[in-house]
C-alpha atoms as a PDB file:
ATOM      1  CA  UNK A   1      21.251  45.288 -28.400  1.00  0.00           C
ATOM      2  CA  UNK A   2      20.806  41.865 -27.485  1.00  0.00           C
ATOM      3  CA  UNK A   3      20.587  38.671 -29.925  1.00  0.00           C
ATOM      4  CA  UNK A   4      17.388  36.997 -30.741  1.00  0.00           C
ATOM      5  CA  UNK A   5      16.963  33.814 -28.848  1.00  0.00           C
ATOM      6  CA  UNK A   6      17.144  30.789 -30.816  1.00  0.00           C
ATOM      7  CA  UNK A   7      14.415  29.383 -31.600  1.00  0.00           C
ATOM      8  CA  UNK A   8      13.408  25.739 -29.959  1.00  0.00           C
ATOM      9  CA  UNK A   9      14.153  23.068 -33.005  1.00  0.00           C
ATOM     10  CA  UNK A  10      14.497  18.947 -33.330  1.00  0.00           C
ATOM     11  CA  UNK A  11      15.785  17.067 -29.889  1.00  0.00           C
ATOM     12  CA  UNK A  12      19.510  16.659 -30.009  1.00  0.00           C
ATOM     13  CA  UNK A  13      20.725  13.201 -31.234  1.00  0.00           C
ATOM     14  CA  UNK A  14      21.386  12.569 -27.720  1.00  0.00           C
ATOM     15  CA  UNK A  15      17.600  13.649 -26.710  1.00  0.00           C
ATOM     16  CA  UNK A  16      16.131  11.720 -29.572  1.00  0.00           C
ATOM     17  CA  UNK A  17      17.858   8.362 -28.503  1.00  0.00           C
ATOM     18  CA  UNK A  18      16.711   8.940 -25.231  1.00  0.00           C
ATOM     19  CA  UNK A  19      13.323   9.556 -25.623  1.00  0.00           C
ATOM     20  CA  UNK A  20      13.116   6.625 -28.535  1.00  0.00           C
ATOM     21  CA  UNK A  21      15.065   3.808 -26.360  1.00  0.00           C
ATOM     22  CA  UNK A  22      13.724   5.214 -22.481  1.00  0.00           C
ATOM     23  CA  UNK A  23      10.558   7.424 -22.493  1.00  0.00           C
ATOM     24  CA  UNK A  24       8.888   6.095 -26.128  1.00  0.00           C
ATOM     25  CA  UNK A  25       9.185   2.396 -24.226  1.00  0.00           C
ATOM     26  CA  UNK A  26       7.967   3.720 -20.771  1.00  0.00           C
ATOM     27  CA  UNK A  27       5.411   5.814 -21.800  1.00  0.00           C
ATOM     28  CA  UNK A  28       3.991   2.730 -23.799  1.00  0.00           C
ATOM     29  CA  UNK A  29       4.054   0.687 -20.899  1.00  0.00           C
ATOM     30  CA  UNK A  30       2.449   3.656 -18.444  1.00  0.00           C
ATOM     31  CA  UNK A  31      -0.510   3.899 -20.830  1.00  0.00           C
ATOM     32  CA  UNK A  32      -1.338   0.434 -21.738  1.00  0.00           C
ATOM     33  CA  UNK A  33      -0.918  -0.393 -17.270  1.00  0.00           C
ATOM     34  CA  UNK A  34      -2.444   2.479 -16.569  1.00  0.00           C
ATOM     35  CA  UNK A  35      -5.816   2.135 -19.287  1.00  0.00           C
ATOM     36  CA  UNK A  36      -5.775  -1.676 -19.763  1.00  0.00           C
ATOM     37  CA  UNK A  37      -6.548  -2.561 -16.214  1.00  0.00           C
ATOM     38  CA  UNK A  38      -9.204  -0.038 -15.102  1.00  0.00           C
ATOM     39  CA  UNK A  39     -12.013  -2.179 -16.671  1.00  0.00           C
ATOM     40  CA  UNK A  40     -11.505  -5.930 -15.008  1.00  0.00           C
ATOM     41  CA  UNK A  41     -10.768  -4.001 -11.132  1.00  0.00           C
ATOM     42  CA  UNK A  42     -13.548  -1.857 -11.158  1.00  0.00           C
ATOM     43  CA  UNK A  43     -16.048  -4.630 -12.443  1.00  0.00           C
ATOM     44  CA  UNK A  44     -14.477  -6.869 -10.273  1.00  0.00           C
ATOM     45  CA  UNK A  45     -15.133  -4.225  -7.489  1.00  0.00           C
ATOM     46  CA  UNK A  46     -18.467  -3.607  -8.324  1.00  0.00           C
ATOM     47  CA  UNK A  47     -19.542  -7.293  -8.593  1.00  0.00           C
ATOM     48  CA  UNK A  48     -17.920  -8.837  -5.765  1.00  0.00           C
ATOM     49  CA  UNK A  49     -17.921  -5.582  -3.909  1.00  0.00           C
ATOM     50  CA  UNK A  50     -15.150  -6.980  -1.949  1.00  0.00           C
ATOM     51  CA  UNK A  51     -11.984  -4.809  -2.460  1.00  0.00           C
ATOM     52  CA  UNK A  52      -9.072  -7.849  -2.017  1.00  0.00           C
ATOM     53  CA  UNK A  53     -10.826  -9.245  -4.958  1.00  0.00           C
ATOM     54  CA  UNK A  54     -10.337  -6.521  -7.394  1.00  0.00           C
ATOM     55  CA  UNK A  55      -6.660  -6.244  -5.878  1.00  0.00           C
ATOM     56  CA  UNK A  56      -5.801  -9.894  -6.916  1.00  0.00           C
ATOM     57  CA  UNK A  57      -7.529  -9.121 -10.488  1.00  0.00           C
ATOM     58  CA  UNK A  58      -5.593  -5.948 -10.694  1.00  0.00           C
ATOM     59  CA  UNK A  59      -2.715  -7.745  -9.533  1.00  0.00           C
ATOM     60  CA  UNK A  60      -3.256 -10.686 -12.542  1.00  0.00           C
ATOM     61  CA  UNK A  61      -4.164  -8.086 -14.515  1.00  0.00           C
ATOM     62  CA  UNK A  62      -1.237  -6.026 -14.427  1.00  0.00           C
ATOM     63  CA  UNK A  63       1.307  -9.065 -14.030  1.00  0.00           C
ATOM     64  CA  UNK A  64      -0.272 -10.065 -17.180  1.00  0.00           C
ATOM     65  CA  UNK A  65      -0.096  -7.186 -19.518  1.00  0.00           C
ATOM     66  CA  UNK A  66       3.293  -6.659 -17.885  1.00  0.00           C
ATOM     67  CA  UNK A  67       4.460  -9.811 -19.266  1.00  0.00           C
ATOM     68  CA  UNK A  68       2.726  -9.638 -22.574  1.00  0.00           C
ATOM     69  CA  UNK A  69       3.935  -5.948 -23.195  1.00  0.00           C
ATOM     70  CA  UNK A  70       7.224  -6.645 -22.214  1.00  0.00           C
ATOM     71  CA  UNK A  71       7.403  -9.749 -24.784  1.00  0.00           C
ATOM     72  CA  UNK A  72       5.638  -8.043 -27.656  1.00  0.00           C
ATOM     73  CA  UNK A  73       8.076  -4.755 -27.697  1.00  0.00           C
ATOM     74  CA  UNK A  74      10.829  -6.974 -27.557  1.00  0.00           C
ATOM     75  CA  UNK A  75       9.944  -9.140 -29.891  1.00  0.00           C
ATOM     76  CA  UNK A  76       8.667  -6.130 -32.403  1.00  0.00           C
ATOM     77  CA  UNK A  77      12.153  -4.486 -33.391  1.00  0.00           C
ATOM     78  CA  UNK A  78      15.542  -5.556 -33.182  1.00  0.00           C
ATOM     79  CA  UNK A  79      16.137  -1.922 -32.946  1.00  0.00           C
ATOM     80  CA  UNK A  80      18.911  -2.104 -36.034  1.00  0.00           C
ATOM     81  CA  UNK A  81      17.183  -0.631 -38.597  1.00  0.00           C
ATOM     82  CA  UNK A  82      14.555   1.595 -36.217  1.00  0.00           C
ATOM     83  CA  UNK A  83      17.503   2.785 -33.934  1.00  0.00           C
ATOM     84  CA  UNK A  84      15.238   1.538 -30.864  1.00  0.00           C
ATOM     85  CA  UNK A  85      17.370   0.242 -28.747  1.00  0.00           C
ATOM     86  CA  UNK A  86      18.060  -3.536 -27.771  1.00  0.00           C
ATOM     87  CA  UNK A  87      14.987  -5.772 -27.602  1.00  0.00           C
ATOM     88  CA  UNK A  88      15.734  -6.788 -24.188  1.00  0.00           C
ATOM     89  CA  UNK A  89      15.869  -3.414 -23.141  1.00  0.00           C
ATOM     90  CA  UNK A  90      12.929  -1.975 -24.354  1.00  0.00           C
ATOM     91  CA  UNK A  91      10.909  -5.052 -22.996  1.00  0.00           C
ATOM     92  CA  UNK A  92      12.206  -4.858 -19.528  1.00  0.00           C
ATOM     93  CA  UNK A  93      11.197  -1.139 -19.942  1.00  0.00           C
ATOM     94  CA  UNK A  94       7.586  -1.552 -21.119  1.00  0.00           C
ATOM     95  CA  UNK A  95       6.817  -4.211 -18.780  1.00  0.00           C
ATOM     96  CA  UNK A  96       8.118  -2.626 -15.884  1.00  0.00           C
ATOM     97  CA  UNK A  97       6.394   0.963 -16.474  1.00  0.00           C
ATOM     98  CA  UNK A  98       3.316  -1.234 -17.856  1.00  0.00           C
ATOM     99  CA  UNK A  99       2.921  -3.525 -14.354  1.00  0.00           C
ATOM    100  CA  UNK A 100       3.788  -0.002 -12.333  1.00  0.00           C
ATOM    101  CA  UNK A 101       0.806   1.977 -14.561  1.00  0.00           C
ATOM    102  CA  UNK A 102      -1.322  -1.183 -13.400  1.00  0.00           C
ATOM    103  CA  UNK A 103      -0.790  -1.705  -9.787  1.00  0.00           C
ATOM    104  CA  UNK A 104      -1.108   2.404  -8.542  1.00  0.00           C
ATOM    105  CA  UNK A 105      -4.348   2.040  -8.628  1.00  0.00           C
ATOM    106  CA  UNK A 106      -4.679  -1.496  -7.515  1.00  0.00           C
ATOM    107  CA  UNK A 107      -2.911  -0.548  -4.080  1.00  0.00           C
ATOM    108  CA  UNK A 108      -5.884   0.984  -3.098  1.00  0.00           C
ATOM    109  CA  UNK A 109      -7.668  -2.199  -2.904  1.00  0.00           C
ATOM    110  CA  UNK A 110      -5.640  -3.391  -0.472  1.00  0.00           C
ATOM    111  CA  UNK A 111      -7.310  -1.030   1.984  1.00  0.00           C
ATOM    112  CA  UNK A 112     -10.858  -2.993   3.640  1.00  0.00           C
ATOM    113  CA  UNK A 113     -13.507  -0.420   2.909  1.00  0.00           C
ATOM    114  CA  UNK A 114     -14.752  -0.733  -0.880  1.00  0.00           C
ATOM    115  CA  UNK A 115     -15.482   3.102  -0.628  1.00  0.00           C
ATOM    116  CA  UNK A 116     -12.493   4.057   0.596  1.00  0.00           C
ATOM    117  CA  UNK A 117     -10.707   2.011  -2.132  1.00  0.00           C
ATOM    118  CA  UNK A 118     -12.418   3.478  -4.427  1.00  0.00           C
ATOM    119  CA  UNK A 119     -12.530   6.789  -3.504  1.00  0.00           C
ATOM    120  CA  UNK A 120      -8.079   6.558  -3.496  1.00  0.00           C
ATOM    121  CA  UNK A 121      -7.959   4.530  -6.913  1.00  0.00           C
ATOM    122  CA  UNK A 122      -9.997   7.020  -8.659  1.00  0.00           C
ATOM    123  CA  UNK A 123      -7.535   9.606  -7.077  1.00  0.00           C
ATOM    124  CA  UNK A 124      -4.832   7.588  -8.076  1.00  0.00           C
ATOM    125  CA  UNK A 125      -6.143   7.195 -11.813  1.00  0.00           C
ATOM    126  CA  UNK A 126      -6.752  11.036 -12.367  1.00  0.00           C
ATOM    127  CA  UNK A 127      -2.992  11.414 -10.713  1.00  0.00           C
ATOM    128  CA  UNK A 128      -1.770   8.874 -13.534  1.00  0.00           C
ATOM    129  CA  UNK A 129      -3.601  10.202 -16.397  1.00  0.00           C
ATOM    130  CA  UNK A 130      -2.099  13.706 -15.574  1.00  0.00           C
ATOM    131  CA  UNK A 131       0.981  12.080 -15.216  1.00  0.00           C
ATOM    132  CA  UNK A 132       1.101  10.394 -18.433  1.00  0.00           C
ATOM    133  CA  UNK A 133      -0.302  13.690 -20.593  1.00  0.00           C
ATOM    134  CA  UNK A 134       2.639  15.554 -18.980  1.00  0.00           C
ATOM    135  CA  UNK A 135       5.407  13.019 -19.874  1.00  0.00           C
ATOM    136  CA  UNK A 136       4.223  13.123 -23.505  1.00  0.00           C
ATOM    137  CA  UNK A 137       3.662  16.661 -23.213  1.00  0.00           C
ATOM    138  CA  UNK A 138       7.644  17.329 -22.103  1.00  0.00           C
ATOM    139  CA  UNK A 139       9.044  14.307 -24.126  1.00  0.00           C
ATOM    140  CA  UNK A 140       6.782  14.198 -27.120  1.00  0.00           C
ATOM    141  CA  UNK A 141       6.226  17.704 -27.745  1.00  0.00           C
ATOM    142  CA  UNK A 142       2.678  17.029 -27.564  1.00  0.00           C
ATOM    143  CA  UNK A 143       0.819  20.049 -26.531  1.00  0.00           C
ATOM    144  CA  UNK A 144      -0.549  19.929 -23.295  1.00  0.00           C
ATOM    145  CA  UNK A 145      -4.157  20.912 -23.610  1.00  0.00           C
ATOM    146  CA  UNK A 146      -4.804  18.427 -26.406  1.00  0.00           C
ATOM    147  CA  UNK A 147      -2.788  15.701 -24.786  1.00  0.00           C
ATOM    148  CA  UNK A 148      -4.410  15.646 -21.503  1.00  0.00           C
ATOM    149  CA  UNK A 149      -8.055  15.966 -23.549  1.00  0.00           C
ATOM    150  CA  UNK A 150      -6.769  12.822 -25.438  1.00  0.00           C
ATOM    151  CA  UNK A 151      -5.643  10.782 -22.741  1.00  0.00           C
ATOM    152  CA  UNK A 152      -8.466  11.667 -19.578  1.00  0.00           C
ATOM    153  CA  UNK A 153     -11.038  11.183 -22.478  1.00  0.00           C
ATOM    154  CA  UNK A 154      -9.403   7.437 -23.215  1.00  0.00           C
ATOM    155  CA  UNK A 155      -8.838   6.685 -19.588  1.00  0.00           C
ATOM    156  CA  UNK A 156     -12.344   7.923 -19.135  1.00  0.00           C
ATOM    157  CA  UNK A 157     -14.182   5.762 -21.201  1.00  0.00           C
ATOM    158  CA  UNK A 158     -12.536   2.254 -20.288  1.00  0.00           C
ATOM    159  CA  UNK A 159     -12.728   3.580 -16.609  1.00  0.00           C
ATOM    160  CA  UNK A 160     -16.664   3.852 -17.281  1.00  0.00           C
ATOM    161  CA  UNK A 161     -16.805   0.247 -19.270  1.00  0.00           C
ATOM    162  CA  UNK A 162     -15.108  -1.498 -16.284  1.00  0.00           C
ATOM    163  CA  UNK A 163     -17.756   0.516 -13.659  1.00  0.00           C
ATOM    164  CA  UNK A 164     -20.552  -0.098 -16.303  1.00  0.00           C
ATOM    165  CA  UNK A 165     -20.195  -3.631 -16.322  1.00  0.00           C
ATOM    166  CA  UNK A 166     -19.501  -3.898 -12.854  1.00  0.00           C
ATOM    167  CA  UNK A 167     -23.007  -2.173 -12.143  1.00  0.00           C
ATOM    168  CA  UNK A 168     -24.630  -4.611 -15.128  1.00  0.00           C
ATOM    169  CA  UNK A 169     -23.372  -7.655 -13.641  1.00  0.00           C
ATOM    170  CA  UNK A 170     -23.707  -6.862  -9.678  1.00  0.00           C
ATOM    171  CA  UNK A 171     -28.174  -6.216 -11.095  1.00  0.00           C
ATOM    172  CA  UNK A 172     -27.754  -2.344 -10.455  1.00  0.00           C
END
């Protein structure tokens, strides 16, 4: 007769400090890259229609938040009371994983032909919106269907605000 499995319960203290000082951070910084610089490169691609352009505002663009995420989750918690981690820390975290969510998809832009560059970045963007839902899938429990609705549907809508406006300024 074999024993009943044990049932899946809380992270281990070791888990939990991990995901609150590493992943929580990084996840943060993913998302806000990833979502906060769709809009400005694909209007900027669809105005100019010149792909180095929306490269160079995806690169200020993701420099930018990079820098201002980093700062602000620093400068949020000291992590004593929360349990966070050092300030320093979790800032060089966010910013990092918020300039990386930002420039996948502005690498693309790099290449000459707008419809080639466009045709990789929106690749790329499904690629990191998959990515994301499955890190907070496997690190914040979330469960995967609803996750992925939640974050494709978010990605999805400032993805069409930056094309929208893009197409409104360009006269199309």
């Amino acid at each position: 007769m074999s024993s009943p499995q044990p049932t899946p319960t809380a992270a281990a203290p070791h888990d939990h400090t991990f995901v609150l000082q590493k992943v929580q951070p990084a996840l943060l910084g993913l998302m806000d890259g990833s979502v906060s610089t769709l809009a400005p490169i694909f209007a900027t691609a669809g105005l100019t229609g010149r792909p180095i352009d929306a490269f160079f505002v995806g690169l200020a663009a993701s420099l930018g938040a990079g820098i201002s995420m980093g700062l602000a989750e620093a400068l949020s918690d000291d992590g004593k009371v929360s349990g966070r981690g050092t300030p320093l820390g979790r800032g060089v975290i966010t910013g990092a994983a918020t300039i990386l969510g930002g420039m996948l998809h502005t690498l693309p832009f790099l290449l000459p032909d707008l419809r080639a560059a466009l045709t990789l970045a929106y690749v790329v963007v499904i690629v990191e919106l998959i990515a994301i839902a499955l890190i907070r899938w496997k690190y914040m429990r979330s469960p995967l269907g609803q996750t992925i609705f939640q974050v494709i549907v978010g990605g999805a809508v400032v993805f069409g605000v930056g094309v929208w406006l893009g197409r409104l300024g360009a006269g199309g």
